[in-house]
Protein backbone atom coordinates (compact mmCIF):
# COMPACT_ATOMS: atom_id res chain seq x y z
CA UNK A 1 109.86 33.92 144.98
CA UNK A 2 110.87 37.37 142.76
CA UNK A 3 107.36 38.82 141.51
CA UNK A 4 106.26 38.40 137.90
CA UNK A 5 106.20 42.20 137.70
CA UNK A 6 109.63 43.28 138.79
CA UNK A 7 111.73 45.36 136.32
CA UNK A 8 115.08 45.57 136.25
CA UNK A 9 116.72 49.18 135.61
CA UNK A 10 120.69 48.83 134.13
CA UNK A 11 121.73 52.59 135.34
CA UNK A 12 124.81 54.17 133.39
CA UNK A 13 127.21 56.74 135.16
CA UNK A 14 126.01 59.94 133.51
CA UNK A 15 122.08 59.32 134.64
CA UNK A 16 123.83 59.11 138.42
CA UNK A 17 125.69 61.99 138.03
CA UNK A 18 122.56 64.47 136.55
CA UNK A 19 119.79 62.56 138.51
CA UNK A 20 120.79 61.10 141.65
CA UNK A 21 117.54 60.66 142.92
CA UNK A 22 116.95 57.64 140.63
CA UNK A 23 118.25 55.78 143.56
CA UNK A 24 115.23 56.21 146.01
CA UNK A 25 113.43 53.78 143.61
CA UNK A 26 114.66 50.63 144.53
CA UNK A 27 112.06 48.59 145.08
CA UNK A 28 110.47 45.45 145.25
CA UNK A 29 109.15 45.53 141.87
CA UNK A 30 111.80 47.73 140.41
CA UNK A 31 115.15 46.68 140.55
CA UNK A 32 118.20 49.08 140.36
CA UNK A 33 120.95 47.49 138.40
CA UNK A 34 124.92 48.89 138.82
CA UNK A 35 127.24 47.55 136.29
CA UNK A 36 130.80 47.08 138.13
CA UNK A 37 132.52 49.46 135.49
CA UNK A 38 130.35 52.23 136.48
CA UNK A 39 130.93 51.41 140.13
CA UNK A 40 134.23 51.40 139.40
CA UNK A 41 134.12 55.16 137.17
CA UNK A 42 132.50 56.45 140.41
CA UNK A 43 134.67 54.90 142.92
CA UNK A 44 137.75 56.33 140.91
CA UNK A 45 136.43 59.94 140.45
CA UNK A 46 137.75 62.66 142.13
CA UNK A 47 135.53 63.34 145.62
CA UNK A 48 134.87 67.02 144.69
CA UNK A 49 133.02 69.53 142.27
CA UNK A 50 130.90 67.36 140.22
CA UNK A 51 131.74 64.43 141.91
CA UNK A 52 130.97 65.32 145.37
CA UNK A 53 128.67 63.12 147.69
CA UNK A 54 128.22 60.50 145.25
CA UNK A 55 130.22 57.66 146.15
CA UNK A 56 128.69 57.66 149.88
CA UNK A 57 125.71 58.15 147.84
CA UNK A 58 126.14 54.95 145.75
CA UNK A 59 127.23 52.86 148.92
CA UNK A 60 124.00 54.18 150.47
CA UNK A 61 122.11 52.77 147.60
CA UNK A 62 123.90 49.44 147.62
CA UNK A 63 123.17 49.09 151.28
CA UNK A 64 119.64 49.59 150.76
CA UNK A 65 118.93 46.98 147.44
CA UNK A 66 120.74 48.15 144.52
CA UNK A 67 122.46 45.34 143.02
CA UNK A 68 125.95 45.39 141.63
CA UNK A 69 126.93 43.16 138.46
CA UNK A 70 129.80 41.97 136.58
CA UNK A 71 129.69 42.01 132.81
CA UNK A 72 129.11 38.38 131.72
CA UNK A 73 132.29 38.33 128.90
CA UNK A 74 130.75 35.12 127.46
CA UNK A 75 127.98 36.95 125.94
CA UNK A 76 128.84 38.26 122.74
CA UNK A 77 127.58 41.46 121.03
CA UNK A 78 128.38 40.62 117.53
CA UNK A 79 129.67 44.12 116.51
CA UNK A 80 129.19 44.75 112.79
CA UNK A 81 132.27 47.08 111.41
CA UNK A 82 129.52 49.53 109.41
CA UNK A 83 127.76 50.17 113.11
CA UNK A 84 128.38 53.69 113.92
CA UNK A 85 126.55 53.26 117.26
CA UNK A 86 128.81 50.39 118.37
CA UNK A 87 132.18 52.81 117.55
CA UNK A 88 131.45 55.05 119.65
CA UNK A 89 131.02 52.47 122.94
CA UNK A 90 132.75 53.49 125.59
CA UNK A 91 134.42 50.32 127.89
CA UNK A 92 131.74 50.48 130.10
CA UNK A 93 128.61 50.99 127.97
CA UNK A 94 129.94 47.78 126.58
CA UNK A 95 129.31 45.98 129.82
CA UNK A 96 125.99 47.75 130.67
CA UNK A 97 124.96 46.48 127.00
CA UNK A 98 126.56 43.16 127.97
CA UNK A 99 124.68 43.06 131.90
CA UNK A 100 121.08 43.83 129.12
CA UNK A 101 121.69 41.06 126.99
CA UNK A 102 122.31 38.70 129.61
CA UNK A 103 119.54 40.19 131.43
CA UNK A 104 116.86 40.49 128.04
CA UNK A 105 118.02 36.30 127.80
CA UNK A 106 116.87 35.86 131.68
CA UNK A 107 114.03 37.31 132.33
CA UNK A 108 112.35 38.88 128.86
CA UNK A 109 112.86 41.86 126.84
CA UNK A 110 109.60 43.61 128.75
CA UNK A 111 111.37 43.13 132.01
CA UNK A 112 114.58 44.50 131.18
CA UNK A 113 115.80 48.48 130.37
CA UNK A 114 118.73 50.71 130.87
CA UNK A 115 118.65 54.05 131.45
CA UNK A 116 121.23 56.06 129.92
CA UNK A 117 121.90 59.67 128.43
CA UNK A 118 123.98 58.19 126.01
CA UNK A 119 122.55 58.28 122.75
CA UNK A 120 125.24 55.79 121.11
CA UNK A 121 124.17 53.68 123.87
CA UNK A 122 120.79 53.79 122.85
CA UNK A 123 120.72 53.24 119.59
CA UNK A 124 123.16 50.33 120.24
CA UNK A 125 120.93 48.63 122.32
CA UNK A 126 117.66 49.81 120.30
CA UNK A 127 118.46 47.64 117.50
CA UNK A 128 119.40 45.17 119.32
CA UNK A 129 115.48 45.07 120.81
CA UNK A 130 116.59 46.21 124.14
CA UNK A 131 114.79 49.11 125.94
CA UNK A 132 116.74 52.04 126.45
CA UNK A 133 115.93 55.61 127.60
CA UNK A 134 116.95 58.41 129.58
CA UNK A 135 116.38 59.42 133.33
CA UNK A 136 113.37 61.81 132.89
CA UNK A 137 111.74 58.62 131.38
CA UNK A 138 112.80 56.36 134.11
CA UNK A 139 111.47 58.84 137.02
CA UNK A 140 107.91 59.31 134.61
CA UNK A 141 107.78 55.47 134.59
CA UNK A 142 108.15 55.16 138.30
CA UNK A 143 106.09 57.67 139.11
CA UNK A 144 103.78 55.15 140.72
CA UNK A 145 106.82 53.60 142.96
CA UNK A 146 106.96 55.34 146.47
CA UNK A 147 110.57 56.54 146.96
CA UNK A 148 113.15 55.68 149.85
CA UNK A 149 113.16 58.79 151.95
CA UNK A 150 116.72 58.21 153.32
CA UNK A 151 117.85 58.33 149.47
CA UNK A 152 115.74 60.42 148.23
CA UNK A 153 116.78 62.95 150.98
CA UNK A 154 120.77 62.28 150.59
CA UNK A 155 120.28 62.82 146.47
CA UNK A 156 118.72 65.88 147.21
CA UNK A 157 122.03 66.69 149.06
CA UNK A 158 123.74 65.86 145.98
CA UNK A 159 121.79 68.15 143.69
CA UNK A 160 122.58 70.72 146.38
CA UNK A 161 126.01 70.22 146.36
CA UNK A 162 126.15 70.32 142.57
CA UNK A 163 124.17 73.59 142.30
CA UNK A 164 126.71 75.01 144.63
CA UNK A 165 129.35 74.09 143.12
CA UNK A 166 128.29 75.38 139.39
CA UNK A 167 127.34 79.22 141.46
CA UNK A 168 130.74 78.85 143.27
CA UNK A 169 132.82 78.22 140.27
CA UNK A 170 131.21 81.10 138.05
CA UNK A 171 131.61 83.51 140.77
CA UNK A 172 135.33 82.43 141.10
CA UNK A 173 135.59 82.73 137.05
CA UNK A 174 134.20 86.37 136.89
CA UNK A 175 136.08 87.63 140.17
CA UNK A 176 139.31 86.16 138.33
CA UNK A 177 138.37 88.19 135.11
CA UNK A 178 137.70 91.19 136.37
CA UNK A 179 141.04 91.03 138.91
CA UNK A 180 142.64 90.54 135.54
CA UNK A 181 141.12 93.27 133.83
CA UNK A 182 142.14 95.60 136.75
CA UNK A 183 145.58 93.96 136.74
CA UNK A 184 145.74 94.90 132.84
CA UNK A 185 144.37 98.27 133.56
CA UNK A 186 147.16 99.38 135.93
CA UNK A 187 149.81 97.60 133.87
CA UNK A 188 152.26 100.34 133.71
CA UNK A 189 152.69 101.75 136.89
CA UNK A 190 152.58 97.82 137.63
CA UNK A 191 155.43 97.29 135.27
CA UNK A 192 157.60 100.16 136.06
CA UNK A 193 158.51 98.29 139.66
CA UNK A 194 159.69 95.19 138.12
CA UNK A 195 162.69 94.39 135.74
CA UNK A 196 162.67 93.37 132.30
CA UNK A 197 164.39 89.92 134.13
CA UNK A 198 161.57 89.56 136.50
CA UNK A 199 158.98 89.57 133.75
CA UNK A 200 160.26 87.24 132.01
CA UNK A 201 160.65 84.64 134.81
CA UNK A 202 157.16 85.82 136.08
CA UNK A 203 155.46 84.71 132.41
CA UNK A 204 156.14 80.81 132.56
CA UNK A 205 155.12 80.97 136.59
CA UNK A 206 151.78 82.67 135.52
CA UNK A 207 151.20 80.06 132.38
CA UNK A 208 152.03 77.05 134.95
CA UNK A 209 149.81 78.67 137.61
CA UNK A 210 146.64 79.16 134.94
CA UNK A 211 147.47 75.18 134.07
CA UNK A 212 146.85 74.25 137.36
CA UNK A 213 143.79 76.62 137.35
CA UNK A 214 142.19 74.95 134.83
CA UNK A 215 143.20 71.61 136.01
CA UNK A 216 141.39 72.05 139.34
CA UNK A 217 138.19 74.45 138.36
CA UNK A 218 137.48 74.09 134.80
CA UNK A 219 134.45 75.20 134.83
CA UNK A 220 135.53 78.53 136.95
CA UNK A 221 138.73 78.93 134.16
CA UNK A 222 136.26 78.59 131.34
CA UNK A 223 134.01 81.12 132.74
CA UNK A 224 137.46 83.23 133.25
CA UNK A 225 138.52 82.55 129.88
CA UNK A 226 135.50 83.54 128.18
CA UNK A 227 135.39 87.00 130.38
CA UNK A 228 138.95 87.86 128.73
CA UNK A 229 137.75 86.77 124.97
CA UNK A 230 134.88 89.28 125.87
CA UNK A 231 137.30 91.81 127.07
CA UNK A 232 140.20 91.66 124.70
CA UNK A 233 137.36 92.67 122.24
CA UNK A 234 136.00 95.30 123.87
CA UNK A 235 139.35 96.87 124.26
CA UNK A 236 139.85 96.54 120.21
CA UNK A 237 136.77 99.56 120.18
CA UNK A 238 136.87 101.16 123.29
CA UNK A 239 137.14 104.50 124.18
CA UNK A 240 136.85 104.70 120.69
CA UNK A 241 137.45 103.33 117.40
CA UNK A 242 137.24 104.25 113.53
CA UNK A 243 135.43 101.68 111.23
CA UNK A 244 137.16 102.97 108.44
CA UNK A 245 141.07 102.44 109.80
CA UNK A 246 139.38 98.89 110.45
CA UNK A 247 142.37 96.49 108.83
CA UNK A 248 144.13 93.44 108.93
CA UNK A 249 145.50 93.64 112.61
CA UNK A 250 142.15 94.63 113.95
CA UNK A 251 140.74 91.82 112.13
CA UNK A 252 143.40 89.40 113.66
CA UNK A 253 142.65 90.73 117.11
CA UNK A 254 138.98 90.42 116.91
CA UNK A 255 139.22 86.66 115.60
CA UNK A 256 141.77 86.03 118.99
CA UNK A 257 138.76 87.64 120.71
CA UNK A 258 136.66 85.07 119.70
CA UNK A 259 138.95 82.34 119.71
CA UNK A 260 139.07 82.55 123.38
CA UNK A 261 135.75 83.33 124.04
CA UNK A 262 135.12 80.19 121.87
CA UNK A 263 138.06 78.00 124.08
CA UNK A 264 136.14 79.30 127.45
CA UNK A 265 132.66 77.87 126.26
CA UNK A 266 134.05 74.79 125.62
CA UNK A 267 135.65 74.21 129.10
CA UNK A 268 132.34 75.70 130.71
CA UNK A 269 130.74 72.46 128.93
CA UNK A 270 133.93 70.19 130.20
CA UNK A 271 133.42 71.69 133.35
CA UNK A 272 129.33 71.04 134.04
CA UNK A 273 129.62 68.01 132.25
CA UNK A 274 127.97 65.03 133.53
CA UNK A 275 125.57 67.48 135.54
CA UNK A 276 122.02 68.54 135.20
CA UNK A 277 123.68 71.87 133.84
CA UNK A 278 125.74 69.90 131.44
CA UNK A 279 122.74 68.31 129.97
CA UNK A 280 120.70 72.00 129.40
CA UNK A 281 123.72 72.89 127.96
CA UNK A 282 124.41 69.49 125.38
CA UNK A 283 120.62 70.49 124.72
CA UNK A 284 121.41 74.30 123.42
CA UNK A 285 124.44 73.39 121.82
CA UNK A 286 124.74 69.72 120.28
């Protein structure tokens, strides 16, 4: 017979992603609820960077009591067309609000919360009477509720991993800025061994290769791209510069400066987002 006490947790990708360690506490009284789409989100991710480590993670946590549930489609969320919250759903933070209902009708609205960095999500389920909070909440609640070595020691892995991967990519970013800026530097002499022809075939290689770049280490080409921004300004006043033959094509160049300094920041938050980092950083700048 299931104790009068037990609480079930409904736990959304993103808290998995910046706090792996919620899964060392599954327990008898506290329950660790994984909604199939965000199962699924994980399953489908790509095994590196970010994502590194937390599938076997997840199928560690399974193995050891955290249960996996379908979205019951016969309950109904009654979605008003004037609720903001409810536009902004995702497909699966419409099952984990689904798996709460269902839940909330089962066993009580006191036994019942997600946990979630979503604030959409939140507020969704807020006025709907459901409990809903973030991770640093969960693990101040639980506090109490000893934690599964084995997963606490495998999520500490995870955070390992993560932090590793954030240091590698910068490094990467500001060794492929400064190779750039060297690059730029010796441009002529560079230029004066290849043919007009070869540049020109050379251009749409380099554009496809800085594609792929960002494709496979955002976060490394953000911190890249914002080096340049920082550098194609610079080189608008250095070794020296008149303010008063500042005009409209300085101007121009000093906005591109920014433009791309702007662009990198915003793939430095693609790229650590979904990570402790990318919450610090949604904190500074949202």
């Amino acid at each position: 017979m299931e104790n009068r006490m037990t609480h079930r947790y409904i736990l959304d990708t993103n808290v998995l992603i910046q706090y792996p360690e919620v899964f060392a506490k599954v327990g008898e009284q506290i329950k660790l609820v994984l909604p199939e789409a965000v199962l699924a989100e994980i399953s489908h991710a790509p095994s590196t960077g970010r994502w590194e480590g937390l599938q076997t993670l997840v199928e560690e946590a399974i193995s050891r009591g955290v249960e996996v549930m379908q979205s019951p489609h016969e309950v109904k969320l009654n979605i008003q067309s004037m609720d903001r919250a409810a536009q902004r759903l995702s497909g699966a933070d419409i099952d984990i609000a689904r798996i709460a209902i269902d839940l909330t009708n089962r066993f009580g609205k006191t036994a019942v919360s997600v946990v979630t960095a979503d604030k959409a999500l939140i507020q969704f389920l807020e006025s709907r009477n459901i409990e809903a909070f973030g991770a640093q909440q969960f693990i101040a609640n639980t506090s109490s509720q000893k934690a599964n070595q084995v997963l606490q020691e495998s999520a500490g892995r995870l955070a390992s991993s993560q932090s590793r991967f954030a240091v590698t990519s910068f490094a990467m970013g500001i060794v492929a800025s400064l190779v750039s800026n060297m690059l730029f530097s010796y441009r002529n002499q560079l230029l004066s061994t290849i043919p007009v022809w070869g540049t020109i075939l050379a251009l749409p290689l380099i554009g496809i290769g800085l594609y792929w770049y960002r494709e496979r280490y955002r976060l490394s080409y953000g911190v890249f791209e914002f080096c340049v921004g920082v550098l194609m300004g610079y080189y608008i006043f250095l070794p020296d510069f008149d303010y008063s033959k500042l005009g409209a094509t300085h101007a121009i160049q000093i906005l591109g400066s920014l433009y791309v300094m702007v662009r990198g920041m915003d793939n430095i938050g693609k790229g650590i987002e979904g990570t402790k980092f990318g919450a610090y950083w949604k904190q500074i700048f949202s």
